[in-house]
PDB file of N, CA and C in Angstrom:
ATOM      1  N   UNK A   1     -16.857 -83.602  35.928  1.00  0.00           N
ATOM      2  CA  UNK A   1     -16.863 -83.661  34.464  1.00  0.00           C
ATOM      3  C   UNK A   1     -16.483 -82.283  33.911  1.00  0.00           C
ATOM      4  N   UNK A   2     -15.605 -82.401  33.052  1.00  0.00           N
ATOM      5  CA  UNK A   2     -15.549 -80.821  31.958  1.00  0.00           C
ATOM      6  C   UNK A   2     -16.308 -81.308  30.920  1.00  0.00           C
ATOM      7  N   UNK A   3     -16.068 -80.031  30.567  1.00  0.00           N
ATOM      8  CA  UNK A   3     -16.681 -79.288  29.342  1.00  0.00           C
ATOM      9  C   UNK A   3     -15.763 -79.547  27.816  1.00  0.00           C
ATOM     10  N   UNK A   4     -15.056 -80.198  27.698  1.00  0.00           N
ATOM     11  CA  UNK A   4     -14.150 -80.534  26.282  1.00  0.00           C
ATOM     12  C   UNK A   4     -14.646 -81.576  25.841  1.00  0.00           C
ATOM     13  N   UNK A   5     -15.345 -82.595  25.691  1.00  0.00           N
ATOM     14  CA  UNK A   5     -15.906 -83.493  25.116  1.00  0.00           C
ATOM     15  C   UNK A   5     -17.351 -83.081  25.134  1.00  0.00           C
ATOM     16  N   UNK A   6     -17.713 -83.528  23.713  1.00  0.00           N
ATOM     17  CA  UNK A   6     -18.983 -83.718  23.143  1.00  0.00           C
ATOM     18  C   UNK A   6     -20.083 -84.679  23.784  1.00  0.00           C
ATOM     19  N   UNK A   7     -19.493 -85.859  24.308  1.00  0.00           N
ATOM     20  CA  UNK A   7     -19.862 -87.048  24.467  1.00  0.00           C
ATOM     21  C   UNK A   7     -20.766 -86.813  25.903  1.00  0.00           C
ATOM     22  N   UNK A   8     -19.807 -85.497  26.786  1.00  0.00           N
ATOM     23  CA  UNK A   8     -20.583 -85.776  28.017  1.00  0.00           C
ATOM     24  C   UNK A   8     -21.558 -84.718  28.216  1.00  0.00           C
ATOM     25  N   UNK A   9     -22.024 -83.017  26.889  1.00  0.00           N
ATOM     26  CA  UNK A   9     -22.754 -82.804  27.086  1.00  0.00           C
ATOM     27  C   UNK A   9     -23.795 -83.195  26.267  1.00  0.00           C
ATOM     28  N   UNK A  10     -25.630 -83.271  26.898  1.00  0.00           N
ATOM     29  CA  UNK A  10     -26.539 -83.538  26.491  1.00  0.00           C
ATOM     30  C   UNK A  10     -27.605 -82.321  26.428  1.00  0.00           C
ATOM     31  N   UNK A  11     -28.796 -81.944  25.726  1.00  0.00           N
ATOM     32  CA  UNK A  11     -29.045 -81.513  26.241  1.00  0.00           C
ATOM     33  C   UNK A  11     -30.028 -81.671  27.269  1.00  0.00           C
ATOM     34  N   UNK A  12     -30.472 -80.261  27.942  1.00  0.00           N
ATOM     35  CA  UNK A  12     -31.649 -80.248  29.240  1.00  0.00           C
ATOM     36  C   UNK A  12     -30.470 -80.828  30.594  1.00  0.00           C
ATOM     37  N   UNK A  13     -29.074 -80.491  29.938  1.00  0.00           N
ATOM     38  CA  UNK A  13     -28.149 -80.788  31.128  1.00  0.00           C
ATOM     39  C   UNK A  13     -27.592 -79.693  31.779  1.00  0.00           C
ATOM     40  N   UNK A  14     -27.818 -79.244  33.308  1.00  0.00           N
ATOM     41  CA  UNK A  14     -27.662 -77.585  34.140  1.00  0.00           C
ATOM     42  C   UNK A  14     -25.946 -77.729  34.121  1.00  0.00           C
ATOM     43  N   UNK A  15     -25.432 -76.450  33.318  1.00  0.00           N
ATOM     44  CA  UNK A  15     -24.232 -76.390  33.293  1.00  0.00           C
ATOM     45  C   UNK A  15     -23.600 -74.556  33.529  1.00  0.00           C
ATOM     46  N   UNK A  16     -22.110 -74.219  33.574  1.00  0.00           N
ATOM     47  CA  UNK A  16     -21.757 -73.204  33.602  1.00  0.00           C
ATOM     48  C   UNK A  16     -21.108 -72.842  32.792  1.00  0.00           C
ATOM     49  N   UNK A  17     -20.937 -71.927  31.663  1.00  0.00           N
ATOM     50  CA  UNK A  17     -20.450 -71.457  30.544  1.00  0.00           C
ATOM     51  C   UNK A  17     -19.939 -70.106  30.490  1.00  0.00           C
ATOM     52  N   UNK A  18     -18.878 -69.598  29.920  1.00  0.00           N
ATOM     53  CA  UNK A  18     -18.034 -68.515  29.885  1.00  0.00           C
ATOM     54  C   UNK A  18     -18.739 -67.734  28.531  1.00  0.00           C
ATOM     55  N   UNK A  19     -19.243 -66.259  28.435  1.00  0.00           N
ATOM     56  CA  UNK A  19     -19.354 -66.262  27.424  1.00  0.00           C
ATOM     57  C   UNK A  19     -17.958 -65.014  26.510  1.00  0.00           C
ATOM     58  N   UNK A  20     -18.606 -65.232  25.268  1.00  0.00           N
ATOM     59  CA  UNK A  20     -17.299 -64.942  24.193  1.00  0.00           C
ATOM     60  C   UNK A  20     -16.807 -63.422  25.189  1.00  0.00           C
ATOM     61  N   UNK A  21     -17.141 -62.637  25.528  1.00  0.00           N
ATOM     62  CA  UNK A  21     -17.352 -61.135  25.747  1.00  0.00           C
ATOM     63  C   UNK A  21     -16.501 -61.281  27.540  1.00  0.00           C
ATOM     64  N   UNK A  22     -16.756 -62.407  28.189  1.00  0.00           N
ATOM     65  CA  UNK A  22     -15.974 -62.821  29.644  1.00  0.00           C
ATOM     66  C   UNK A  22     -15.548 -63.800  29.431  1.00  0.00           C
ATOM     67  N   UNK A  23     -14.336 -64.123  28.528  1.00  0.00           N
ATOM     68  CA  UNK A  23     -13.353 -65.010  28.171  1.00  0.00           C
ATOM     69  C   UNK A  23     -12.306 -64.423  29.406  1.00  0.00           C
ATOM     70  N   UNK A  24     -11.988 -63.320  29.137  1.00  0.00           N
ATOM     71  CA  UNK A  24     -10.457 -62.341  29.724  1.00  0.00           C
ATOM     72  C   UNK A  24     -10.917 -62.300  31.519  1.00  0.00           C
ATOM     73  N   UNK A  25     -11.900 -62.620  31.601  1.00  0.00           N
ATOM     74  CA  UNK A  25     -12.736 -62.324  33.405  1.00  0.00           C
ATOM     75  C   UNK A  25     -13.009 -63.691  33.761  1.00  0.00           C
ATOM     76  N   UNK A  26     -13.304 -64.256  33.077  1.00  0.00           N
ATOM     77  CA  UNK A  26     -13.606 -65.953  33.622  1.00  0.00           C
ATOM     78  C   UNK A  26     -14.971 -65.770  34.122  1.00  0.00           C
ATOM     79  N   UNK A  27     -16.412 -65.275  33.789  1.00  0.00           N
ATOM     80  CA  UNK A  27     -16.848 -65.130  34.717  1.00  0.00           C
ATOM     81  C   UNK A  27     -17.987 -66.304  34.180  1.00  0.00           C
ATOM     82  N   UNK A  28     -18.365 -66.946  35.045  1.00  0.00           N
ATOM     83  CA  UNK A  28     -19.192 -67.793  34.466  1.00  0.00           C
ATOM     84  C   UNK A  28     -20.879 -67.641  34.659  1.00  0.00           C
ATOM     85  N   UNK A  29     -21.315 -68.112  33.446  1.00  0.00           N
ATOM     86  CA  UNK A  29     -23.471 -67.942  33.350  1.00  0.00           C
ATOM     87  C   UNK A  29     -23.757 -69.452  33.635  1.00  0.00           C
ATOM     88  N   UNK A  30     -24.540 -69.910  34.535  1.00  0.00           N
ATOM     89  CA  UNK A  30     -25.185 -71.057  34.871  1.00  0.00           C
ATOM     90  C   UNK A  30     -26.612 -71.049  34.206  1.00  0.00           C
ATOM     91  N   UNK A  31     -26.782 -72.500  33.375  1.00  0.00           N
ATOM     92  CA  UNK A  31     -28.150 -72.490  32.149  1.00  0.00           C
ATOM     93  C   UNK A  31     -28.333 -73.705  32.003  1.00  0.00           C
ATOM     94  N   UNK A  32     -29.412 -74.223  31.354  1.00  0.00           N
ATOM     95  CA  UNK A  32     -29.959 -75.264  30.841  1.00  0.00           C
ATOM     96  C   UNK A  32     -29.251 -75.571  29.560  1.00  0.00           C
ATOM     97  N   UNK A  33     -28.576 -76.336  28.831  1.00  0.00           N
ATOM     98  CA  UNK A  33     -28.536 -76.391  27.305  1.00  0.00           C
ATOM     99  C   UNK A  33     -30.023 -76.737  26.270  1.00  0.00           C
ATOM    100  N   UNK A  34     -29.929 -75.950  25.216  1.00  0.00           N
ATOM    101  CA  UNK A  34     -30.739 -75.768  24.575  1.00  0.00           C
ATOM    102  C   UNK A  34     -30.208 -76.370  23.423  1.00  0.00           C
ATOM    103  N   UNK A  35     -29.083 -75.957  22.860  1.00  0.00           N
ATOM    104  CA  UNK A  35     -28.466 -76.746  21.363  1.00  0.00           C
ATOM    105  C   UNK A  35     -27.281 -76.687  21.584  1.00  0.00           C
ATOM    106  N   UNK A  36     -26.544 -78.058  21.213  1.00  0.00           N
ATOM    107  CA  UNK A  36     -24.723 -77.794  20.635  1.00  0.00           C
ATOM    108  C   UNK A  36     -24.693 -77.257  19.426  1.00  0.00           C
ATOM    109  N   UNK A  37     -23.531 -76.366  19.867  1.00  0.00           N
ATOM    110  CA  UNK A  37     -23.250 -75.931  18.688  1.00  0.00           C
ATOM    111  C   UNK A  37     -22.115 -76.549  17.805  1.00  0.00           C
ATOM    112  N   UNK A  38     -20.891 -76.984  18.895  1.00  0.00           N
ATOM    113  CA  UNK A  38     -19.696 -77.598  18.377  1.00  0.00           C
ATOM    114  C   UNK A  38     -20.081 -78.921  17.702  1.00  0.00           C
ATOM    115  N   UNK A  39     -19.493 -79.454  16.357  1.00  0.00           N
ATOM    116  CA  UNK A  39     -19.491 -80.954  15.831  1.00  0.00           C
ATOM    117  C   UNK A  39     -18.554 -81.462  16.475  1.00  0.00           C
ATOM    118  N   UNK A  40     -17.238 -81.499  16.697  1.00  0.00           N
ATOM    119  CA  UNK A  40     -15.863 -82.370  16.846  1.00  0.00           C
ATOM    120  C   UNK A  40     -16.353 -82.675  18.241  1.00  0.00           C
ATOM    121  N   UNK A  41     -15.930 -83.793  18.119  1.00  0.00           N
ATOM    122  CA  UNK A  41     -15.870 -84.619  19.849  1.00  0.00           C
ATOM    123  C   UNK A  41     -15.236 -84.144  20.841  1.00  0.00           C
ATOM    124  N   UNK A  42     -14.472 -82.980  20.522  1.00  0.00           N
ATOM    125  CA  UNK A  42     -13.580 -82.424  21.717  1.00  0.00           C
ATOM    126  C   UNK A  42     -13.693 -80.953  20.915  1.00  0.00           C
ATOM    127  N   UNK A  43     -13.269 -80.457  21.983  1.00  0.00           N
ATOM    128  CA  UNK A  43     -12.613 -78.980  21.825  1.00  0.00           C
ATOM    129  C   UNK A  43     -11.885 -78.279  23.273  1.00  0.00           C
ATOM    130  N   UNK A  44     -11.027 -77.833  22.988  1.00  0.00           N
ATOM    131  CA  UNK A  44      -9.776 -78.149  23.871  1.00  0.00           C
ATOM    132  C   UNK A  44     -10.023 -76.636  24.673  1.00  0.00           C
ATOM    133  N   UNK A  45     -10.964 -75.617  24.639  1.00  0.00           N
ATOM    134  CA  UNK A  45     -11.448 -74.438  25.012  1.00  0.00           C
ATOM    135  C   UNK A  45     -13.132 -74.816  25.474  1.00  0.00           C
ATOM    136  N   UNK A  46     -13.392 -75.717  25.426  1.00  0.00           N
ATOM    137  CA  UNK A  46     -14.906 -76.263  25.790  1.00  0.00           C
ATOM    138  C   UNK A  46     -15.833 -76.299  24.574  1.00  0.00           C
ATOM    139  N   UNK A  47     -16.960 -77.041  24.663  1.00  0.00           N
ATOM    140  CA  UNK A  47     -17.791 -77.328  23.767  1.00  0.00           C
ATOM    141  C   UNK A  47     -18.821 -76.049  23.892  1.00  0.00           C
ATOM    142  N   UNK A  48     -19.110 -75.189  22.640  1.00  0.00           N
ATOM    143  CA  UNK A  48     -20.160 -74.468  22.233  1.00  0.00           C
ATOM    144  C   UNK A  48     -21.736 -74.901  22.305  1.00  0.00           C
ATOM    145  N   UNK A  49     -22.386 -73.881  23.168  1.00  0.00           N
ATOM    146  CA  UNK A  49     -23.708 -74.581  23.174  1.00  0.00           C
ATOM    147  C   UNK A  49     -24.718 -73.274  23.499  1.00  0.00           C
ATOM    148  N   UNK A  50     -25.724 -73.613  23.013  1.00  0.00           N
ATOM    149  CA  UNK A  50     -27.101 -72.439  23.433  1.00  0.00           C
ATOM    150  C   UNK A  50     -27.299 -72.676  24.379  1.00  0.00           C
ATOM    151  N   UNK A  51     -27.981 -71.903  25.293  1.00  0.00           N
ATOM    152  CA  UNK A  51     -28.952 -72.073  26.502  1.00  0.00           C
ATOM    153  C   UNK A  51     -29.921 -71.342  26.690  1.00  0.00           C
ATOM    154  N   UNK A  52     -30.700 -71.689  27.371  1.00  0.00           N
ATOM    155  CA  UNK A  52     -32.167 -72.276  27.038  1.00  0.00           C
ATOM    156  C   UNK A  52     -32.552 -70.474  27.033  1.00  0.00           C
ATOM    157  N   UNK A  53     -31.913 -69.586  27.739  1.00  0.00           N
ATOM    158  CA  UNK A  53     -32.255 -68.399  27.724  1.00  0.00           C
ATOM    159  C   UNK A  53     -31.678 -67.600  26.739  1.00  0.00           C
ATOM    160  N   UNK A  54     -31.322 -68.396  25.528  1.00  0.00           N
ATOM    161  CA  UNK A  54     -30.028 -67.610  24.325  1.00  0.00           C
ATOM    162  C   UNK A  54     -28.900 -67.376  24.590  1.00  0.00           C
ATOM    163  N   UNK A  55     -28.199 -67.373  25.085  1.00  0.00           N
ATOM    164  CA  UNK A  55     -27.125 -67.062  25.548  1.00  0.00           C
ATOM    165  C   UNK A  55     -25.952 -68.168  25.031  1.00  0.00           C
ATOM    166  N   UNK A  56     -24.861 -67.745  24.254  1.00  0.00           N
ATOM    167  CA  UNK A  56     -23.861 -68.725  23.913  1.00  0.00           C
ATOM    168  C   UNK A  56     -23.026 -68.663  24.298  1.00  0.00           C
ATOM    169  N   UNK A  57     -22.251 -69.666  24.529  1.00  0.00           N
ATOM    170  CA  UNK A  57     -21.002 -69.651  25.118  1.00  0.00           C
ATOM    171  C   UNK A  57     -20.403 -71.075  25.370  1.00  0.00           C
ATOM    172  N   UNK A  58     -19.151 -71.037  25.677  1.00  0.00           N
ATOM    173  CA  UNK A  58     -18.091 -72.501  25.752  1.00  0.00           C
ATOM    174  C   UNK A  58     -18.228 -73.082  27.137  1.00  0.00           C
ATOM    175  N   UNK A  59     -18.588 -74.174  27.460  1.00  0.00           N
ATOM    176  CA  UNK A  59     -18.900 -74.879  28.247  1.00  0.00           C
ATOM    177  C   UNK A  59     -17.483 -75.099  29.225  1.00  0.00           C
ATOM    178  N   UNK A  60     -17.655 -74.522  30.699  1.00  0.00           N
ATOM    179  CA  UNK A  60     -16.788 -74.463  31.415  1.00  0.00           C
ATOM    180  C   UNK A  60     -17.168 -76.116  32.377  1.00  0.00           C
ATOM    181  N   UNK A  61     -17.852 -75.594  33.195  1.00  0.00           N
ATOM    182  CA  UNK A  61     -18.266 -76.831  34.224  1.00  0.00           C
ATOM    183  C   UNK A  61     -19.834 -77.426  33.900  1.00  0.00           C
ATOM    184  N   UNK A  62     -19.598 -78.852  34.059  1.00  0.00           N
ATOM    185  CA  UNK A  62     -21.247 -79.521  34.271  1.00  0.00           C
ATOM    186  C   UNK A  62     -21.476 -79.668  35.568  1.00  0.00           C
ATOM    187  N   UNK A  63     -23.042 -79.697  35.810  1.00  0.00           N
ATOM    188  CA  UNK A  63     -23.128 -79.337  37.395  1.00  0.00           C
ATOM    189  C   UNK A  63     -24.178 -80.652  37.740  1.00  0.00           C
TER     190      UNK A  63
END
C-alpha cells in the first residue's frame, strides 16, 4: 500500500513518513498516526499526518 490516498490511511496505523526538512535525503521516521492532516482523497506527494510522537510529515510507506 502507498501513502497517496486518504482512504487507506487510518489512524493507530504503524507507518513511514518523510519529514518536510528530509524531503532532498529521503530519509524516512517510522510512527503510529495520531491525526490526518490532508482533506483531498489523494495527494500525489503522500498524505499529511501527525504521529503519535509529533512529528509531521507525508506519508511514504504503510507497514
Amino acid at each position: 500500500m502507498n501513502g497517496n490516498t486518504r482512504s487507506s490511511i487510518t489512524k493507530g496505523l504503524k507507518i513511514k513518513i518523510v519529514l518536510k526538512a528530509d524531503q532532498r535525503t529521503g530519509k524516512l521516521i517510522e510512527g503510529i498516526v495520531k491525526d490526518i492532516l490532508t482533506n483531498s482523497p489523494t495527494h500525489p506527494h503522500g498524505i499529511k499526518v501527525r504521529l503519535e510522537s509529533g512529528e509531521v510529515g507525508r506519508v511514504k510507506e504503510v507497514l
